[in-house]
Protein backbone atom coordinates (compact mmCIF):
# COMPACT_ATOMS: atom_id res chain seq x y z
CA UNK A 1 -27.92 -89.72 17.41
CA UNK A 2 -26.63 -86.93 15.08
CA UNK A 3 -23.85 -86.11 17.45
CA UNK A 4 -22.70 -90.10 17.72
CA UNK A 5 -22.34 -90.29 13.89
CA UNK A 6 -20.23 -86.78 13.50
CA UNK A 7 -18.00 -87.89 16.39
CA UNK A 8 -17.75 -91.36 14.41
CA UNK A 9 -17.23 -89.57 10.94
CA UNK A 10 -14.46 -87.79 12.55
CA UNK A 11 -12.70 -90.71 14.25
CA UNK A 12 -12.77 -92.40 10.78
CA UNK A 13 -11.54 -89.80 8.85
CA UNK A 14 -8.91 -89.16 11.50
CA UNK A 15 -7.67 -92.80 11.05
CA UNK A 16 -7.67 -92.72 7.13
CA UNK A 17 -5.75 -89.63 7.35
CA UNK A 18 -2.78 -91.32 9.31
CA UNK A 19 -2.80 -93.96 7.20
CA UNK A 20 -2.60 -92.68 4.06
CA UNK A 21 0.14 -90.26 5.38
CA UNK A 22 1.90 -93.28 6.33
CA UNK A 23 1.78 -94.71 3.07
CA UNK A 24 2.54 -91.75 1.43
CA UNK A 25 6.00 -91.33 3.72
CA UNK A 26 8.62 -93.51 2.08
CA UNK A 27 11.95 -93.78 2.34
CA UNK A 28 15.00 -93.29 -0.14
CA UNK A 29 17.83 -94.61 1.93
CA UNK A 30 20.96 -96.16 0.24
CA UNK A 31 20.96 -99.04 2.20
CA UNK A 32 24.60 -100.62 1.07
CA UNK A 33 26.15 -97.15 2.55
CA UNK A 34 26.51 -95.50 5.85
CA UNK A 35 25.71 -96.74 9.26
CA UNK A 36 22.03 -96.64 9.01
CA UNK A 37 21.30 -100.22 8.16
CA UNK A 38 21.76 -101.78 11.40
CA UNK A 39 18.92 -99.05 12.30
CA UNK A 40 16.73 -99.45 9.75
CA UNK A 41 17.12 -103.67 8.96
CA UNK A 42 18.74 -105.29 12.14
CA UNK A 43 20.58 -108.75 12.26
CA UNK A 44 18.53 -111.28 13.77
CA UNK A 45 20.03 -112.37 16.94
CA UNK A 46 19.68 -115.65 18.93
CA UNK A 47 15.95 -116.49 19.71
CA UNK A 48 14.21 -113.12 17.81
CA UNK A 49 11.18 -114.17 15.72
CA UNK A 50 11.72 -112.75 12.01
CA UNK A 51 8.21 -112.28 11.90
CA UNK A 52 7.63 -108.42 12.83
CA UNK A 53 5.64 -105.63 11.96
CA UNK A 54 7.84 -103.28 9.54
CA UNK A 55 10.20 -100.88 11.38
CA UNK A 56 9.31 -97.37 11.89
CA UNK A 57 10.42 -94.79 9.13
CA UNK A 58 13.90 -92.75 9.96
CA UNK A 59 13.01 -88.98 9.27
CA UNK A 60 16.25 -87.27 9.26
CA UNK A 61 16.85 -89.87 6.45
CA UNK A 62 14.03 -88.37 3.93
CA UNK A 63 14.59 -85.20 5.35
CA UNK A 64 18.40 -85.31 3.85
CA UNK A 65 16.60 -86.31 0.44
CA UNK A 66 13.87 -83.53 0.61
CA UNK A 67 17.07 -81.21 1.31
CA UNK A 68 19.05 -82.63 -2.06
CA UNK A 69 15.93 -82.16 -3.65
CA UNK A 70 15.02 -78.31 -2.63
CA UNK A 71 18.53 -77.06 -3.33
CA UNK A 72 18.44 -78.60 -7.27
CA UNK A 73 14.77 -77.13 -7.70
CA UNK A 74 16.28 -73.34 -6.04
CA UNK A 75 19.55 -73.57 -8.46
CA UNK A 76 20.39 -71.96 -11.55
CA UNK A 77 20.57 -75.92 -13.41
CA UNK A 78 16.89 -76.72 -13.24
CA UNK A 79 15.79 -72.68 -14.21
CA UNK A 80 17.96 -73.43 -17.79
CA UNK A 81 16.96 -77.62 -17.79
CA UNK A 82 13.22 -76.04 -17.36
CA UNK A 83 14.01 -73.57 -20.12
CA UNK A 84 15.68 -76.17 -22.46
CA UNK A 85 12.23 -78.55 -21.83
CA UNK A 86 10.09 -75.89 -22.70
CA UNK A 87 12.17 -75.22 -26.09
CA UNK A 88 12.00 -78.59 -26.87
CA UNK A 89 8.53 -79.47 -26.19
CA UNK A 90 7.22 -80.55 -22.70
CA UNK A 91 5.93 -83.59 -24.43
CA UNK A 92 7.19 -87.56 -22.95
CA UNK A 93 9.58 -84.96 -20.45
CA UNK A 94 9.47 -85.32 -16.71
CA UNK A 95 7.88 -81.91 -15.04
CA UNK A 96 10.60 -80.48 -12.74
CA UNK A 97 9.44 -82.44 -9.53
CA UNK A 98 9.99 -85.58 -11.23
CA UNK A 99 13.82 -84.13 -11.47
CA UNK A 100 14.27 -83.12 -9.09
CA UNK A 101 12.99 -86.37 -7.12
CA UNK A 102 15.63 -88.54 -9.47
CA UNK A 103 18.64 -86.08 -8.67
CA UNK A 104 17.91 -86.00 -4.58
CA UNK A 105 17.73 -89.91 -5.16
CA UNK A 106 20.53 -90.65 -7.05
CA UNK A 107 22.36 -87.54 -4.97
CA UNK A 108 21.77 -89.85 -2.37
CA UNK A 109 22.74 -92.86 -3.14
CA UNK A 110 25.65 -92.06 -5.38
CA UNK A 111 25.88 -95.09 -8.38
CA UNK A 112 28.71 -96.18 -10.16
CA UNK A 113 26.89 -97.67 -12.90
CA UNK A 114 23.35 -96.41 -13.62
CA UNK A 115 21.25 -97.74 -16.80
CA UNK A 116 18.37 -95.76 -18.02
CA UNK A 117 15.48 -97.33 -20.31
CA UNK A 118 13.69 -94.42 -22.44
CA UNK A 119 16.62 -91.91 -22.48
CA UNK A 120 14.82 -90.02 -25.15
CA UNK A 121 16.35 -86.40 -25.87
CA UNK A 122 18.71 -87.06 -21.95
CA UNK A 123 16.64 -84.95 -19.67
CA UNK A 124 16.47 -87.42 -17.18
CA UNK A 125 19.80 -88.54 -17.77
CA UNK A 126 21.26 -84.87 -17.17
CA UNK A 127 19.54 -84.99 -13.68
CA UNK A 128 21.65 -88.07 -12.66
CA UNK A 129 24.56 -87.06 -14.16
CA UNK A 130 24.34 -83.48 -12.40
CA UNK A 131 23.50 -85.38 -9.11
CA UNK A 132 27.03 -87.96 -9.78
CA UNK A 133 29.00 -84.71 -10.27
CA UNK A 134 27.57 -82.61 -7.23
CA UNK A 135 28.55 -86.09 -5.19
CA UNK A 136 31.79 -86.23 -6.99
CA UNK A 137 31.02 -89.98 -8.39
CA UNK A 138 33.53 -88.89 -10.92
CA UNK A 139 34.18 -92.58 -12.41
CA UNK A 140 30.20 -93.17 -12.78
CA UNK A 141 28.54 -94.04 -16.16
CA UNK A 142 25.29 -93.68 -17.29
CA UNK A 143 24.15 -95.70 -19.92
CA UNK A 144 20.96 -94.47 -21.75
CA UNK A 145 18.57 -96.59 -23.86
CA UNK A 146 16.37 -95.31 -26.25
CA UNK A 147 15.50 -96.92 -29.77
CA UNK A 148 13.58 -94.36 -31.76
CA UNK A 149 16.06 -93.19 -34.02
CA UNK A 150 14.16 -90.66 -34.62
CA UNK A 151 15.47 -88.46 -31.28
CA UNK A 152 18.42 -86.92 -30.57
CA UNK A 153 19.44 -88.73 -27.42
CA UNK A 154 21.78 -86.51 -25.81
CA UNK A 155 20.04 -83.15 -26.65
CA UNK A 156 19.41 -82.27 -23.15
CA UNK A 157 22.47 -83.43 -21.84
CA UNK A 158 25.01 -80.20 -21.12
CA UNK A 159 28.79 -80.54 -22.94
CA UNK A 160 30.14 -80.99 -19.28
CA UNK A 161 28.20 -83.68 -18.62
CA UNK A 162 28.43 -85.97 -21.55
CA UNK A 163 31.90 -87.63 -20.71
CA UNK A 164 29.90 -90.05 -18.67
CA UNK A 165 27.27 -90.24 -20.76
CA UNK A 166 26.89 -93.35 -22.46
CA UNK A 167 23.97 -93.54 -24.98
CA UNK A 168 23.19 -97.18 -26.76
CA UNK A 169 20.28 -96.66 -29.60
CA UNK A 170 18.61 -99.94 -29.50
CA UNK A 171 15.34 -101.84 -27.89
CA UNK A 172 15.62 -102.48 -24.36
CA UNK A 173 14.81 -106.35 -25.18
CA UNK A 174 18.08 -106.36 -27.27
CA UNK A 175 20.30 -104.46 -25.19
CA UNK A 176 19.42 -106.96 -22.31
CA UNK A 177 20.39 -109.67 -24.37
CA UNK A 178 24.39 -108.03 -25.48
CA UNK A 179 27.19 -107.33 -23.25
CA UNK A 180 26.73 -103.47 -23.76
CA UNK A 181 26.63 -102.64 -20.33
CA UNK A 182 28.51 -104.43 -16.86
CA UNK A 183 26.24 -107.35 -15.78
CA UNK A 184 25.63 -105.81 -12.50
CA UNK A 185 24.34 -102.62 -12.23
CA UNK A 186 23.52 -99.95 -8.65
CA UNK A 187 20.71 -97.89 -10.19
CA UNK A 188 17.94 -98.84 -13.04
CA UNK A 189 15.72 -96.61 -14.16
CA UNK A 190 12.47 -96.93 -16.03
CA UNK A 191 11.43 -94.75 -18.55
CA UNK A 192 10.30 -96.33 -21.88
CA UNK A 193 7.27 -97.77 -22.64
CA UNK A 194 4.58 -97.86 -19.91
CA UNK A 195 2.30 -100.40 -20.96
CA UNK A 196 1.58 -102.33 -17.67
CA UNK A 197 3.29 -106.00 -19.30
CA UNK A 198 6.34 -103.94 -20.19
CA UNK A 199 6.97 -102.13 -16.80
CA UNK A 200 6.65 -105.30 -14.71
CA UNK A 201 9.02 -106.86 -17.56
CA UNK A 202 11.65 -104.68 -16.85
CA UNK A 203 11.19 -104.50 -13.06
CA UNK A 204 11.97 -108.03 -13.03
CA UNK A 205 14.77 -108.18 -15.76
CA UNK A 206 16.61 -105.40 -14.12
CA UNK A 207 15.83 -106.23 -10.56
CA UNK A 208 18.17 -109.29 -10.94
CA UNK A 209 20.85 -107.24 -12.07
CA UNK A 210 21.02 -104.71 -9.60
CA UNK A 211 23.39 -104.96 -6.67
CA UNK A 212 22.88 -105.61 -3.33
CA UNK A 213 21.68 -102.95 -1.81
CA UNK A 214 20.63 -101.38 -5.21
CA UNK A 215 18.05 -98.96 -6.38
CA UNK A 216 15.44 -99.20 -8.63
CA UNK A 217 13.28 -96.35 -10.02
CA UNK A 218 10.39 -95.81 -12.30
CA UNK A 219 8.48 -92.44 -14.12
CA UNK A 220 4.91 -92.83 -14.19
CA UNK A 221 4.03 -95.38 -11.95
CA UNK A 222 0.93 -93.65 -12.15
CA UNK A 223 0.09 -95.20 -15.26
CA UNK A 224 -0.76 -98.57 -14.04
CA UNK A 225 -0.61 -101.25 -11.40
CA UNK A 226 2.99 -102.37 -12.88
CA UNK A 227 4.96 -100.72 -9.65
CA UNK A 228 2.71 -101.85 -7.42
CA UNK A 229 2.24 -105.35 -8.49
CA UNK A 230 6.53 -105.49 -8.32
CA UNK A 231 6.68 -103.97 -5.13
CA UNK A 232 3.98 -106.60 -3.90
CA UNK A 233 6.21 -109.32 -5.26
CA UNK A 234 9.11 -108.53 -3.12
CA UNK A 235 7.08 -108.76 -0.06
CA UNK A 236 7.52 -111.81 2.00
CA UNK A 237 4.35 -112.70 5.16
CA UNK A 238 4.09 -115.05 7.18
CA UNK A 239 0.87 -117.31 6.62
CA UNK A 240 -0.08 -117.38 10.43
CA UNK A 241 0.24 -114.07 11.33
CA UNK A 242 0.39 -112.41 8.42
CA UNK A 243 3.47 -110.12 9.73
CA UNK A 244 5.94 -109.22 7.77
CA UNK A 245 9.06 -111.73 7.57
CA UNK A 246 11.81 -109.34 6.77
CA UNK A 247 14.21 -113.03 6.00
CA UNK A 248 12.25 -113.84 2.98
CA UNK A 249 11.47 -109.78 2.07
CA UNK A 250 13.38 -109.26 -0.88
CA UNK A 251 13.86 -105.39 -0.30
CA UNK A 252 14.64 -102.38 1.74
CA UNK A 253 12.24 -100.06 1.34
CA UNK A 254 10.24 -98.51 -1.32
CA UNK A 255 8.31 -95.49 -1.65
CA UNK A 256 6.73 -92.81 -4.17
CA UNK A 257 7.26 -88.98 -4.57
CA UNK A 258 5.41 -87.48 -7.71
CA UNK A 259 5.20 -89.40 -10.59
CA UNK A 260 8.31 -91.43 -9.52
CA UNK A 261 8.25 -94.77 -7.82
CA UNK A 262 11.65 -96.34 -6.13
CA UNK A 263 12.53 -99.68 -4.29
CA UNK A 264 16.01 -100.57 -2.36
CA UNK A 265 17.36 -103.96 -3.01
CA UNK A 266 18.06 -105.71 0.04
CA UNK A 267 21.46 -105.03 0.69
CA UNK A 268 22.74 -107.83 2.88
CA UNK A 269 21.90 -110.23 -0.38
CA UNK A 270 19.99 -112.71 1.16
CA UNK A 271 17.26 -114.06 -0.69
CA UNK A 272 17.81 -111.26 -3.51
């Protein structure tokens, strides 16, 4: 009888440990770019049900951002961003996985217009800048928000870096509400406050606003259900099967790395 239950403890623990490595292998694939999204999010042709499990993950895709990600954690930029953190104060600063994470993302998907909430003293905005000029997105702009006037907002940020550094001192709320930034947007990322009301606030606000095929990431989605509640939002089943319905799902893919949480618009617009 002792024997039965071990081989069942096994079996169960074998299960739980594919799924949670399937949960924990996400995707950050620029879906408006490249060839891959016939792979990855297929037309419907005549007489194929929309209702389908969710397509397998592409691995040479998060392999190429593992590889963006290695190479800015082995280069001389993060050894003197890691020693300008430390002089500064690790405090409210993401930990150098967390940059490196945004740099092989926005590496990857190269933006043209990128708004930051929470710029604070611009580590996180030196990342993405770094990661527009490696990609030579030389007519990018990244436009940082942070309202405690109390900060120096570009501090971080190296001379070479600022020209397409655009910092706006004011409340996100506000900000939202001016014409201080294009209406449409390719990469949002959250970084201010982290109560849970305020994260799934600006989820949705900037959601909107991001182009097809768009990315949207958060820091410390760790902190509360915020993320997950979003990324549950822009799910679409269907109430028979409970399959996924990829007509009605309002994204690409999603996944986490870290502390940072990301999500690809849909890029093909429909129902987005």
């Amino acid at each position: 009888m002792a024997h039965l239950f071990t081989r069942r403890s096994r079996a169960l623990n074998k299960r739980f440990a594919l799924a949670k490595a399937v949960a924990n292998v996400q995707l950050a694939i620029p879906m408006s770019r490249g060839p891959l999204l016939p792979r990855i999010w297929p037309r419907p042709t005549k007489g194929t049900s929309q209702v389908e499990p969710w397509p397998m993950p592409i691995y040479d895709v998060w392999d190429g951002v593992t590889e963006f990600a290695a190479k800015i954690r082995a280069s001389d930029f993060m050894a003197e961003m890691m020693r300008r953190r430390a002089a500064h104060g690790s405090h409210g600063l993401m930990a150098a996985l967390d940059c490196a994470t945004l740099y092989a993302l926005t590496r990857w998907h190269r933006p043209s217009v990128v708004v930051e909430s929470g710029g604070f003293v611009g580590l996180s905005a030196a990342f993405i800048l770094k990661a527009l000029t490696d990609g030579k997105v030389t007519d990018a702009q990244v436009y940082s928000i942070e309202s405690d006037e109390n900060c120096k907002h570009w501090a971080l940020v190296p001379d070479d870096l600022r020209p397409q550094f655009v910092p706006l001192r004011a409340k996100v709320e506000d900000v939202v509400r001016s014409d201080k930034f294009p209406t449409k947007i390719d990469m949002f990322l959250h970084d201010s406050s982290h109560s849970y009301r305020h994260m799934l606030w600006e989820f949705r606000e900037f959601w909107r606003r991001l182009r097809h095929g768009g990315l949207l990431v958060s820091h410390d989605v760790h902190m509360n259900a915020a993320f997950t509640k979003f990324v549950t939002e822009t799910y679409a089943h269907d109430k028979k099967t409970g399959l996924l319905d990829r007509s009605r799902t309002v994204h690409e893919e999603w996944g986490r790395w870290g502390y940072i949480g990301f999500m690809i618009k849909k890029a093909d617009g429909a129902n987005a």
